[in-house]
C-alpha atoms as a PDB file:
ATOM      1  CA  UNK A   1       0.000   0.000   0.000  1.00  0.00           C
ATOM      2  CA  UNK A   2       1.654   3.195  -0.896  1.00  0.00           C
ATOM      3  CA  UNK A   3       2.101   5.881   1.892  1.00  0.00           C
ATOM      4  CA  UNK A   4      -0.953   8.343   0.996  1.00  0.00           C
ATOM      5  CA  UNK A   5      -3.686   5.190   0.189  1.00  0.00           C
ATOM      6  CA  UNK A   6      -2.414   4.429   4.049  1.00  0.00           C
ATOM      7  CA  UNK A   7      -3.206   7.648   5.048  1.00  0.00           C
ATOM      8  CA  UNK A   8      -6.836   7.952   3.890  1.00  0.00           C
ATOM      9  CA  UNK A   9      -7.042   4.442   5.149  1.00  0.00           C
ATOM     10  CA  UNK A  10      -6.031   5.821   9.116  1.00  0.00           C
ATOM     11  CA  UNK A  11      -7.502   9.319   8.434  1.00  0.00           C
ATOM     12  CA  UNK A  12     -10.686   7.087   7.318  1.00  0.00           C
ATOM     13  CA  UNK A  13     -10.874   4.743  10.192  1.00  0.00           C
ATOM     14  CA  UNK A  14     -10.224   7.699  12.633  1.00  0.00           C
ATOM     15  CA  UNK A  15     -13.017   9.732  10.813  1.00  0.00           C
ATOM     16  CA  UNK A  16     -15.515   5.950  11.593  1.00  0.00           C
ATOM     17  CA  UNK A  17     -14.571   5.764  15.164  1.00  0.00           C
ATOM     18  CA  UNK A  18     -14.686   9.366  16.106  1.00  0.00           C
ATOM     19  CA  UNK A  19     -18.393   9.516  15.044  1.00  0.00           C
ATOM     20  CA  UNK A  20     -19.349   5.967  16.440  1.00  0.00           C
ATOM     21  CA  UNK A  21     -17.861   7.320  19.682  1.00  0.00           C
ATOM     22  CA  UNK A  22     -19.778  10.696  19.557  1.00  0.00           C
ATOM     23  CA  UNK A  23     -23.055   9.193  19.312  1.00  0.00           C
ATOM     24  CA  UNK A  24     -22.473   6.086  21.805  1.00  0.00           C
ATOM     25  CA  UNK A  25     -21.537   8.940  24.476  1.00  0.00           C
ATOM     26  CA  UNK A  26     -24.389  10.931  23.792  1.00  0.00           C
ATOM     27  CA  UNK A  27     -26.549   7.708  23.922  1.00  0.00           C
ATOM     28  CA  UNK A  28     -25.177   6.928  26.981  1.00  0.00           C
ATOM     29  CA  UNK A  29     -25.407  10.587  28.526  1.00  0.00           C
ATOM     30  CA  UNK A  30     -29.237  10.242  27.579  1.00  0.00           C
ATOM     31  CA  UNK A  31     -29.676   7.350  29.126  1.00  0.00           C
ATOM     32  CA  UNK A  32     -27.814   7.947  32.480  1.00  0.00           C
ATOM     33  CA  UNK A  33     -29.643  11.594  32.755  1.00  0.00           C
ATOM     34  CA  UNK A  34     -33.174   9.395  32.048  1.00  0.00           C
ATOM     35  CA  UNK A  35     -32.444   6.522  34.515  1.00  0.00           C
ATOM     36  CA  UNK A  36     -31.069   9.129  37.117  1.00  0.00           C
ATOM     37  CA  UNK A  37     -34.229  10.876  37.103  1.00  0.00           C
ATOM     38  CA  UNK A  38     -36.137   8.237  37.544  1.00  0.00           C
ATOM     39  CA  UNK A  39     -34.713   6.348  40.354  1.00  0.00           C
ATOM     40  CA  UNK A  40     -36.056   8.402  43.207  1.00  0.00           C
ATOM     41  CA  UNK A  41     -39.863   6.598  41.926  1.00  0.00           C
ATOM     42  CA  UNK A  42     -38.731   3.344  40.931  1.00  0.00           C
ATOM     43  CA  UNK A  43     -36.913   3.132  44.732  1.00  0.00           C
ATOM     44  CA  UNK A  44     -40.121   4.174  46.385  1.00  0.00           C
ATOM     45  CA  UNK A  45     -41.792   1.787  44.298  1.00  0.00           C
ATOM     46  CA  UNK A  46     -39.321  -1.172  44.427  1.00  0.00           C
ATOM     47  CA  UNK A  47     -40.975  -4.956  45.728  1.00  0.00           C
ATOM     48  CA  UNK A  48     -40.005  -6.053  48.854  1.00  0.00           C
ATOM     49  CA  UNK A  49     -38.686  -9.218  47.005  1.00  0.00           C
ATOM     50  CA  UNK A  50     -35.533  -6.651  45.862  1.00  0.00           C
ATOM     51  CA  UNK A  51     -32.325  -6.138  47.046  1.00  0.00           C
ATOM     52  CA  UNK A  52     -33.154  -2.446  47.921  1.00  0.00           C
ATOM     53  CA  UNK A  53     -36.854  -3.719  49.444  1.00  0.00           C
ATOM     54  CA  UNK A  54     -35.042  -6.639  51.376  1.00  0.00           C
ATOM     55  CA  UNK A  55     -32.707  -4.045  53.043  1.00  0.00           C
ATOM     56  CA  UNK A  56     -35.165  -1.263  53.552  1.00  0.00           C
ATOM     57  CA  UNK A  57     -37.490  -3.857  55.349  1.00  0.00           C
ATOM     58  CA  UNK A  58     -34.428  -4.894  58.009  1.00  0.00           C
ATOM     59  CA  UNK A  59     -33.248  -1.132  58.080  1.00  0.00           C
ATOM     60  CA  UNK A  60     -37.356  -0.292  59.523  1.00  0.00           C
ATOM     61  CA  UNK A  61     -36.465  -3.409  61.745  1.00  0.00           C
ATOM     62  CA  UNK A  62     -33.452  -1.633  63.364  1.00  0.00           C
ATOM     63  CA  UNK A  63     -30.437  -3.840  61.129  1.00  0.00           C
ATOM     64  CA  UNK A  64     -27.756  -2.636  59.768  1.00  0.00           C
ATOM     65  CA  UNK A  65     -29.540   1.212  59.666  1.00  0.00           C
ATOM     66  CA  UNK A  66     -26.054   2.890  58.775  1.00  0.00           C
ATOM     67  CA  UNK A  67     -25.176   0.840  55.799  1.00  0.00           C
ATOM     68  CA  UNK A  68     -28.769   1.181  54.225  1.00  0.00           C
ATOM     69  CA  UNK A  69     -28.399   5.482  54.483  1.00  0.00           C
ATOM     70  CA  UNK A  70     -24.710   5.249  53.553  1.00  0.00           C
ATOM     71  CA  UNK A  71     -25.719   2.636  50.126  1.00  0.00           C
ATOM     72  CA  UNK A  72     -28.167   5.234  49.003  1.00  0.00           C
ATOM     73  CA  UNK A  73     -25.735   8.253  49.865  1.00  0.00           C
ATOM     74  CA  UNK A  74     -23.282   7.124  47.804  1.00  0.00           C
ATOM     75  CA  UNK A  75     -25.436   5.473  44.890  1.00  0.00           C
ATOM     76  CA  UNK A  76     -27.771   9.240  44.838  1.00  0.00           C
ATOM     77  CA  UNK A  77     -23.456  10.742  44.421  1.00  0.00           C
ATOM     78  CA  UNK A  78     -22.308   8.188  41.915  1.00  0.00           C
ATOM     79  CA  UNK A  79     -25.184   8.699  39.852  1.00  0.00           C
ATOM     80  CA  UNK A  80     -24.650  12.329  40.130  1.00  0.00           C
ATOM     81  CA  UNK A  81     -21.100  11.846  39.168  1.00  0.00           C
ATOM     82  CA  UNK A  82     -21.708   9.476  36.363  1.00  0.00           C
ATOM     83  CA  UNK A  83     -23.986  12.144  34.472  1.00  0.00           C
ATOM     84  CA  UNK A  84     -21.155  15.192  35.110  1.00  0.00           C
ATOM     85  CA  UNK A  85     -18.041  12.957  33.327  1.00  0.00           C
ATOM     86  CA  UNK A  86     -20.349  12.107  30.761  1.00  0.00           C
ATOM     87  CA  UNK A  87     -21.376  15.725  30.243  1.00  0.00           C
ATOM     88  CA  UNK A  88     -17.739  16.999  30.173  1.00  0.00           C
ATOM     89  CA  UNK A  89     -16.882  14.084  27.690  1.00  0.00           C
ATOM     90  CA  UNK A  90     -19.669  15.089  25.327  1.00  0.00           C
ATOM     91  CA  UNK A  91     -18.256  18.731  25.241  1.00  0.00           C
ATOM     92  CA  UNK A  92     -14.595  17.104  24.495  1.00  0.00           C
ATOM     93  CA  UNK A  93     -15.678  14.623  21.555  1.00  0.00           C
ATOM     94  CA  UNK A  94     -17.973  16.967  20.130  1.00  0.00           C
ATOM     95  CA  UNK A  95     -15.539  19.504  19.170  1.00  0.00           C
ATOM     96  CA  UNK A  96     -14.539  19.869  16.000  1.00  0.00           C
ATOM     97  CA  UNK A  97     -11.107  18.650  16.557  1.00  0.00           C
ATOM     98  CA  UNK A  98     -10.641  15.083  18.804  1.00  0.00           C
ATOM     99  CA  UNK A  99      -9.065  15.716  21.799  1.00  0.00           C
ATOM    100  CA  UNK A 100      -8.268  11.911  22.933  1.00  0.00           C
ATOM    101  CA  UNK A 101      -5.754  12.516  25.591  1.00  0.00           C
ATOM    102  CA  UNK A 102      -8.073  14.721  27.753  1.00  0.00           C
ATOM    103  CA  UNK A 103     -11.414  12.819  26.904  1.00  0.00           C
ATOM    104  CA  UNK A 104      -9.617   9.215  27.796  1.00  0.00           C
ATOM    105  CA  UNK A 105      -9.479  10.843  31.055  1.00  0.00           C
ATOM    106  CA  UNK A 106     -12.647  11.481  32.113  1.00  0.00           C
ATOM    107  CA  UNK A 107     -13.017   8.019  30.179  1.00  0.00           C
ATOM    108  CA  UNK A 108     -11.485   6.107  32.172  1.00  0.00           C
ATOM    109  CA  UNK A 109     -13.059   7.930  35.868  1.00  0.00           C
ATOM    110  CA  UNK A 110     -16.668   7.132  33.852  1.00  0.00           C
ATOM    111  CA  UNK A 111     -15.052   3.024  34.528  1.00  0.00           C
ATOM    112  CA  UNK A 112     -13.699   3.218  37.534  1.00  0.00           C
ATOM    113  CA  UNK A 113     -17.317   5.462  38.720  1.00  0.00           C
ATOM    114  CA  UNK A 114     -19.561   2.726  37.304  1.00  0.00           C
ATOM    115  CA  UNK A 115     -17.557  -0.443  39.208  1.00  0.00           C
ATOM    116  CA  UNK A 116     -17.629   1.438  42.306  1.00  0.00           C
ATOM    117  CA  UNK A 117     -21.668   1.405  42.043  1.00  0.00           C
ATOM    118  CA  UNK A 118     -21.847  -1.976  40.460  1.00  0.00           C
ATOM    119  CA  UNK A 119     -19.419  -3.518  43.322  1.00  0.00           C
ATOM    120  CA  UNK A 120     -21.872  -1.700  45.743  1.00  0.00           C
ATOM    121  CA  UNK A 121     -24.994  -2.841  44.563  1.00  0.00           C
ATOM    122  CA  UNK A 122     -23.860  -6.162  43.053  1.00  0.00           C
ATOM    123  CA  UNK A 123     -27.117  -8.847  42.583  1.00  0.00           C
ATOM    124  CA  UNK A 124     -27.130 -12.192  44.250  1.00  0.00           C
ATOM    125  CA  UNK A 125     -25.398 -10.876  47.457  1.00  0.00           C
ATOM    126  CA  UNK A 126     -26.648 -11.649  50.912  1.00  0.00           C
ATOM    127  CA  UNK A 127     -28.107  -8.657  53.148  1.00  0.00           C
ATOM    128  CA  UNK A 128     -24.944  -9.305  55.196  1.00  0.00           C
ATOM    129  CA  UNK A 129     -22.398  -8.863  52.153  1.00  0.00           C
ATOM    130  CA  UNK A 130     -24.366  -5.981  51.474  1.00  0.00           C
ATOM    131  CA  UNK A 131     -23.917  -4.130  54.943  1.00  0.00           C
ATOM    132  CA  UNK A 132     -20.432  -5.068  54.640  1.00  0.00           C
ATOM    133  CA  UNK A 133     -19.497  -3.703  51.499  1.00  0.00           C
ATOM    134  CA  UNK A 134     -21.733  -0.350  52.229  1.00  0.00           C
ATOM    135  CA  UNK A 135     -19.491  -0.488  55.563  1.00  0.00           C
ATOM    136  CA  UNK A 136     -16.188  -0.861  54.044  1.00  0.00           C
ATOM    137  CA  UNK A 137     -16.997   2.186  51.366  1.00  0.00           C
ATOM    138  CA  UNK A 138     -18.137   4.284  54.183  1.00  0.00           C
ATOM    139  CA  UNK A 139     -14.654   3.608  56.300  1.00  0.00           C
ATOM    140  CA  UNK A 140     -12.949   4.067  52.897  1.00  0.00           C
ATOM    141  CA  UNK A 141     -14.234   7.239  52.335  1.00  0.00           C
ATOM    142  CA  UNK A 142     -13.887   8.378  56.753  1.00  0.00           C
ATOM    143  CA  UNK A 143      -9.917   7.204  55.559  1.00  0.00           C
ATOM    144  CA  UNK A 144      -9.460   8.881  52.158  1.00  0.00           C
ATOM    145  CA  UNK A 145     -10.523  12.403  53.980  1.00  0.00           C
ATOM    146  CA  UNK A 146      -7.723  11.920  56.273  1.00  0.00           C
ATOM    147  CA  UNK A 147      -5.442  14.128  54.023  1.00  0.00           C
ATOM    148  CA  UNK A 148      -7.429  17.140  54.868  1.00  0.00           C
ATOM    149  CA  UNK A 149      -7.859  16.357  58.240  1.00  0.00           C
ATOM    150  CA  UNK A 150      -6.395  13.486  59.904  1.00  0.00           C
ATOM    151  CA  UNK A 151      -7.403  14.022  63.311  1.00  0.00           C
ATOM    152  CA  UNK A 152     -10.871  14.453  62.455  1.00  0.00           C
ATOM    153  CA  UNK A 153     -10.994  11.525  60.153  1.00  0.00           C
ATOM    154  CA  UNK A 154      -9.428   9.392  62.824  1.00  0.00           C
ATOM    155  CA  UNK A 155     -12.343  10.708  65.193  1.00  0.00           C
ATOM    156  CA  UNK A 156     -14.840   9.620  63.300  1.00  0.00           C
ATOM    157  CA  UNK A 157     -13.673   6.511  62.414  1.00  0.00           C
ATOM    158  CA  UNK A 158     -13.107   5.462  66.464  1.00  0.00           C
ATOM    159  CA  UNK A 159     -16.555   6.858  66.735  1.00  0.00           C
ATOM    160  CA  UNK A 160     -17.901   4.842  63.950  1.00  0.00           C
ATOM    161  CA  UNK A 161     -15.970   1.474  65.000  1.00  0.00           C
ATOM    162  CA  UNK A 162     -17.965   1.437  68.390  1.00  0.00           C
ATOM    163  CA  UNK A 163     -21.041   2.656  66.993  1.00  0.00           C
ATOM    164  CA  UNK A 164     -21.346  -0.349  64.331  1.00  0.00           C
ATOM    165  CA  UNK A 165     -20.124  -2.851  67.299  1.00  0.00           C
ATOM    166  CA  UNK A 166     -22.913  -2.507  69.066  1.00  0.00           C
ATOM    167  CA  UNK A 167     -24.906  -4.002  65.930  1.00  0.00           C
ATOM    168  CA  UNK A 168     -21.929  -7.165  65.736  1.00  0.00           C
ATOM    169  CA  UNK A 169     -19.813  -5.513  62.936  1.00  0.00           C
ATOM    170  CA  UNK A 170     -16.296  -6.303  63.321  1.00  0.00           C
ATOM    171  CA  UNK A 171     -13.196  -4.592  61.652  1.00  0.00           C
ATOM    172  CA  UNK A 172      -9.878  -5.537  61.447  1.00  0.00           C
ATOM    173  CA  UNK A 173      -7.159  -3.296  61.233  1.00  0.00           C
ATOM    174  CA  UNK A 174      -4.614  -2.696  58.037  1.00  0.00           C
ATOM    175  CA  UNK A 175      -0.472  -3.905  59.060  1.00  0.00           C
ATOM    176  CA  UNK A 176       2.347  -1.788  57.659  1.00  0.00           C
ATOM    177  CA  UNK A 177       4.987  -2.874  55.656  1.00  0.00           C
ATOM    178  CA  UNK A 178       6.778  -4.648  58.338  1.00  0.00           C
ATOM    179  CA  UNK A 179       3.769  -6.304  59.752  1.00  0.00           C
ATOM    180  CA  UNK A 180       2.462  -3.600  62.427  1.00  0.00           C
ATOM    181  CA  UNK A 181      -0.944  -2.679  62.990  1.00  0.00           C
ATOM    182  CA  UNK A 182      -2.260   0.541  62.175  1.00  0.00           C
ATOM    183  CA  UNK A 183      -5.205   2.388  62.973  1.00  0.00           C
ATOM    184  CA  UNK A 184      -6.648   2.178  59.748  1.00  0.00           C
ATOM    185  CA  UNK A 185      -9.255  -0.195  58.959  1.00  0.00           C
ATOM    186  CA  UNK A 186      -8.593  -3.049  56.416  1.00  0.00           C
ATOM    187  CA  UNK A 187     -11.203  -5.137  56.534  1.00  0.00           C
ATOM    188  CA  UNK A 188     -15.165  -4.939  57.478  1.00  0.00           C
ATOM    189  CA  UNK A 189     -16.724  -8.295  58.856  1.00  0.00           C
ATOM    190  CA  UNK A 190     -20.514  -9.048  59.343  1.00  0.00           C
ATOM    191  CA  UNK A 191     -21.929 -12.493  60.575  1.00  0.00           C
ATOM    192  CA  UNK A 192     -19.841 -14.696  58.075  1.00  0.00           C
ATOM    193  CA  UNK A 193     -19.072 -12.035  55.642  1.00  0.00           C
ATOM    194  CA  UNK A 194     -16.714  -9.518  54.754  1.00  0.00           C
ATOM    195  CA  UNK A 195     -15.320  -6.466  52.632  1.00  0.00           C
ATOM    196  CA  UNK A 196     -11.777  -4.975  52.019  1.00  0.00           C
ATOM    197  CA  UNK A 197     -11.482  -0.825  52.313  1.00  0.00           C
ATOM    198  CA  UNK A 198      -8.617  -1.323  50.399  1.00  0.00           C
ATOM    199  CA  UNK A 199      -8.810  -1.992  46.493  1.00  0.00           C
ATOM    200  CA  UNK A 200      -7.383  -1.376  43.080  1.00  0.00           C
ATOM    201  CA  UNK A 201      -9.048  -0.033  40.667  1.00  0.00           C
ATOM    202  CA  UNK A 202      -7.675  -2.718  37.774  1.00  0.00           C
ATOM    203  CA  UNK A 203      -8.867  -5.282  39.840  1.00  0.00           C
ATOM    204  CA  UNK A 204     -12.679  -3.638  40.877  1.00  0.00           C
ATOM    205  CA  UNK A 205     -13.027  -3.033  37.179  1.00  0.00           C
ATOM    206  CA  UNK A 206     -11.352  -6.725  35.705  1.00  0.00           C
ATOM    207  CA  UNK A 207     -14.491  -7.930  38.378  1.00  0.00           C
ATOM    208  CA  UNK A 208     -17.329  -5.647  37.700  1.00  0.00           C
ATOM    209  CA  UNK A 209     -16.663  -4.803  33.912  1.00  0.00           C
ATOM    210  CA  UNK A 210     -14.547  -7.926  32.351  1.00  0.00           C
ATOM    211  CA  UNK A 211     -15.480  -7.068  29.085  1.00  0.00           C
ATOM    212  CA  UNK A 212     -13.208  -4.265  28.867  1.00  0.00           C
ATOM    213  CA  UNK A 213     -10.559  -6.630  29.201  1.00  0.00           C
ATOM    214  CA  UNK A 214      -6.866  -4.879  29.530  1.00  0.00           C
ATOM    215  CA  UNK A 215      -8.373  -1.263  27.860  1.00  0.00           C
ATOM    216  CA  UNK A 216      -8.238   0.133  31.232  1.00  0.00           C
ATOM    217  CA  UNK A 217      -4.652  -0.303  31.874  1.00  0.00           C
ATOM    218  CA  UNK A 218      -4.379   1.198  28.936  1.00  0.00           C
ATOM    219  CA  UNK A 219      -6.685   4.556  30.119  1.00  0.00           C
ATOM    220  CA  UNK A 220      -4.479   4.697  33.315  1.00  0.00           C
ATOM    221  CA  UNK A 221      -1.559   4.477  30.642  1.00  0.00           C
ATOM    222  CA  UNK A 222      -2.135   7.730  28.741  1.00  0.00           C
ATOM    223  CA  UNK A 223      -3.618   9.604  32.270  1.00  0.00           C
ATOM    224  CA  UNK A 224      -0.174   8.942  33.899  1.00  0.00           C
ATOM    225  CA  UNK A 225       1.375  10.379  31.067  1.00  0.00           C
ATOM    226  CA  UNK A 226       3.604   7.085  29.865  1.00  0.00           C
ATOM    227  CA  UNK A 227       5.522   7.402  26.667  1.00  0.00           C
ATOM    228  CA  UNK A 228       3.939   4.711  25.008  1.00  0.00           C
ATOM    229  CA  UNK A 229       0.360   5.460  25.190  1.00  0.00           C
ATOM    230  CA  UNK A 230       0.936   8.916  24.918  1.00  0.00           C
ATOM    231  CA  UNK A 231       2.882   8.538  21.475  1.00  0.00           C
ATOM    232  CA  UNK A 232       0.039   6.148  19.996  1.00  0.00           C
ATOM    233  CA  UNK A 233      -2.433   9.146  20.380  1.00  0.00           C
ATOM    234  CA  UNK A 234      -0.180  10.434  17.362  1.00  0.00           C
ATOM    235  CA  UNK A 235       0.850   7.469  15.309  1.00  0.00           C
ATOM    236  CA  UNK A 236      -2.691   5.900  15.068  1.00  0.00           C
ATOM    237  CA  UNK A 237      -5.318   8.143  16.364  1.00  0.00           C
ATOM    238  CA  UNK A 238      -8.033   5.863  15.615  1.00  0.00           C
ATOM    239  CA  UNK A 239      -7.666   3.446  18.760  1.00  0.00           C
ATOM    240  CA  UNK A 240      -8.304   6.253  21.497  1.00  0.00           C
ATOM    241  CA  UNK A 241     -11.075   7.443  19.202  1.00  0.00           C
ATOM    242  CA  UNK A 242     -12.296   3.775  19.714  1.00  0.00           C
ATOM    243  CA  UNK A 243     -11.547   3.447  23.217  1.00  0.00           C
ATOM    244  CA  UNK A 244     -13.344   6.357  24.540  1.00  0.00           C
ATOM    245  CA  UNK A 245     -16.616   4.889  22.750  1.00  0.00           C
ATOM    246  CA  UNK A 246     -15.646   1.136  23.782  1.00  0.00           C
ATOM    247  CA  UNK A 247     -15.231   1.989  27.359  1.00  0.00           C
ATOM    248  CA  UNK A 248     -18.227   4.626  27.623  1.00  0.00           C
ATOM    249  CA  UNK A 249     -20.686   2.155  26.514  1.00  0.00           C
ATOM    250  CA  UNK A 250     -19.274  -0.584  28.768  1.00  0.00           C
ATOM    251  CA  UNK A 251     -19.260   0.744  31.396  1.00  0.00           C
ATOM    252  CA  UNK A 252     -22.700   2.666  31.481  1.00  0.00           C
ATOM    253  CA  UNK A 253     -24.351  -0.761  30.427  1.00  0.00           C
ATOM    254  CA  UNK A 254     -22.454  -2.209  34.035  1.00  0.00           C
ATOM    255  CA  UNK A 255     -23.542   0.781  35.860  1.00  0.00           C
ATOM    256  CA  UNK A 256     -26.984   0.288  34.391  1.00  0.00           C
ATOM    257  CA  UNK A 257     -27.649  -3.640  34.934  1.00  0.00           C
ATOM    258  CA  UNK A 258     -26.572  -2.828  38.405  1.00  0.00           C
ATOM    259  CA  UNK A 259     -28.751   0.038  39.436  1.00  0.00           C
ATOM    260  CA  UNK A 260     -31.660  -1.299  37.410  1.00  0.00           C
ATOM    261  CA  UNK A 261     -31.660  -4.442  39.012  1.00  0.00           C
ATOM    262  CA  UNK A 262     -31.388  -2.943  42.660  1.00  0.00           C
ATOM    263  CA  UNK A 263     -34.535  -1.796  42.273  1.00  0.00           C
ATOM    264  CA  UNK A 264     -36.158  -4.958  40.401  1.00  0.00           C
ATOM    265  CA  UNK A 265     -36.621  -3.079  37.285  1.00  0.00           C
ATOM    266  CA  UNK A 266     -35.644  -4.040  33.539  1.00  0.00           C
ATOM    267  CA  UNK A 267     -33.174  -1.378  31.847  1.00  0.00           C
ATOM    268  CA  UNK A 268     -34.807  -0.613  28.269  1.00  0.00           C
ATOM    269  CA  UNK A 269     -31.999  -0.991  25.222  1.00  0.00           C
ATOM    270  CA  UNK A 270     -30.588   2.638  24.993  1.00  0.00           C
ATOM    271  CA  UNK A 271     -27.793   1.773  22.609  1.00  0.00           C
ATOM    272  CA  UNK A 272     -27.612   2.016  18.687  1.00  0.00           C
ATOM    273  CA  UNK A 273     -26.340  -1.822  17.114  1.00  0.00           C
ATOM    274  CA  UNK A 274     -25.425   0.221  14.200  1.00  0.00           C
ATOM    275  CA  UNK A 275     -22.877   2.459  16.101  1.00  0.00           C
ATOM    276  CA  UNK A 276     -21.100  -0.708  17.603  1.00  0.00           C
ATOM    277  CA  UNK A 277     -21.029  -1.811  14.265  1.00  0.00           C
ATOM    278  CA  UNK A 278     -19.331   0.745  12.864  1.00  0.00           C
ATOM    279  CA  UNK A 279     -16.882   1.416  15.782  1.00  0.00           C
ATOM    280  CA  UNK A 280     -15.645  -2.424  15.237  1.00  0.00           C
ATOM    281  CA  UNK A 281     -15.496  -1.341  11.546  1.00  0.00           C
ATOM    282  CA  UNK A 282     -12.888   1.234  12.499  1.00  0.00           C
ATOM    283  CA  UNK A 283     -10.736  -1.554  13.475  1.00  0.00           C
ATOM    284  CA  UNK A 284      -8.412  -2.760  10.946  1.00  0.00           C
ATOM    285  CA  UNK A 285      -9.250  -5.944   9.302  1.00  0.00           C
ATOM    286  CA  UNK A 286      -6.168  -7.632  10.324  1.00  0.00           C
ATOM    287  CA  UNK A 287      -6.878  -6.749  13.976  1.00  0.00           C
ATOM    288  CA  UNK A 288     -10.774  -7.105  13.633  1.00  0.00           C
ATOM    289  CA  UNK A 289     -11.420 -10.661  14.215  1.00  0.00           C
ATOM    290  CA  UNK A 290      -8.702 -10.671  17.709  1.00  0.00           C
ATOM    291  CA  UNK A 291     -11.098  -7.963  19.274  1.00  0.00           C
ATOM    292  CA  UNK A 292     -14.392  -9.614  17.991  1.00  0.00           C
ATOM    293  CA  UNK A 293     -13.379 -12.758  19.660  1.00  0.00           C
ATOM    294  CA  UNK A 294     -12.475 -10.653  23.088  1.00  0.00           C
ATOM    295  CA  UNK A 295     -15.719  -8.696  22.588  1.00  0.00           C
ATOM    296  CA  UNK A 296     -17.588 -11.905  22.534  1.00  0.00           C
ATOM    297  CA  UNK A 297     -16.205 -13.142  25.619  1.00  0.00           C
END
């Protein structure tokens, strides 16, 4: 193939994926803003037969009280959060030039945003995994304000430990490097379950999203700035392009399944076959048939 032919060819494949990607993250966007809106009604109206009903009934009852207020705290800030990144990443791809550095960005927080609440409200748990994990975020979060305040942080989270004792939750403290125990809470324990504060994101997302597969090593690739991912933003254009859609639409449909089925509710289809289509049709040939199969999995 001689060197301009290759050039339409990239510039074409670019042009594909850019405009597959616009319309999957305003698809998206739409439906995130719709099923935000509605959640207040479908949670007032959820069976007692849910997951949210189930824990609403034993919160009334006196159980586990704290995790119930702190689950819909952070699902009502999640949600919240989920519609802002997807705002500021419509403004970025629609712009007449492609920004992909800054749009894998806020790409790659719409992942890590969407595991959080899909870890949270996972189906199929027991009401005990569920206080724990509601636990474990709200210690994570007492912990991660400890950089603007340590001794308040630590305050709360003494207060917090006896509080939740009183209902049988155990904790177990984090170790440093050479085996010492810290104040900082490592694990949360209730009846014969538990949850870890502590998590990577790679991990939450290889658990709650596996069919991004490796992409979002790649996302934390360009947002730490490393020479490799950075570069291909330059030499073919056309795979951030793709990954912004890839990963937008990905992760909204985990975020969706999750909060949708919280609530016993089926999510409606809110995304275009035709615009997958064509984003996998930005992939060149010889590469095609590798990410199908990975797609598929």
């Amino acid at each position: 193939m001689r060197e301009d032919e290759r050039m339409t060819d990239d510039d074409e494949r670019f042009q594909r994926a850019g405009h597959a990607s616009r319309r999957l993250v305003a698809q998206c966007l739409a439906h995130v803003r719709s099923a935000t809106s509605k959640l207040p009604g479908r949670i007032d109206a959820a069976p007692s037969w849910t997951d949210y009903g189930v824990d609403l009934s034993a919160a009334v009852a006196g159980s586990h009280v704290r995790a119930f207020r702190h689950r819909g705290d952070e699902v009502e800030s999640t949600c919240n959060a989920l519609v802002s990144h997807l705002e500021g990443l419509r403004v970025l791809v629609d712009h007449d030039t492609l920004h992909s550095l800054p749009a894998i960005t806020i790409t790659r927080s719409i992942a890590e945003v969407s595991a959080s609440t899909s870890w949270l409200l996972c189906p199929g748990l027991s009401a005990d995994e569920r206080a724990a994990r509601a636990y474990a975020a709200l210690f994570r979060s007492v912990e991660s304000s400890k950089a603007a305040s340590p001794e308040t942080s630590g305050r709360i989270r003494e207060r917090l430990i006896l509080e939740l004792a009183k209902a049988g939750v155990r904790i177990q403290r984090a170790v440093d490097k050479h085996k010492n125990p810290t104040d900082e809470v490592a694990q949360v324990l209730v009846g014969r379950s538990n949850a870890k504060t502590r998590f990577q994101f790679t991990q939450r997302i290889a658990d709650e999203i596996p069919a991004l597969g490796t992409m979002y090593g790649t996302l934390s690739g360009i947002a730490h700035g490393e020479h490799l991912f950075v570069s291909t933003s330059w030499e073919t254009p056309d795979t951030y392009a793709r990954a912004i859609g890839v990963v937008t639409y990905r992760a909204v449909e985990a975020w969706s399944r999750s909060i949708h089925e919280w609530v016993g509710v089926t999510a409606a289809p809110f995304l275009n076959g035709t615009d997958i289509h064509n984003l996998l049709q930005s992939i060149p040939s010889d590469l095609r048939e590798e990410f199908e199969t990975e797609a598929s999995d």
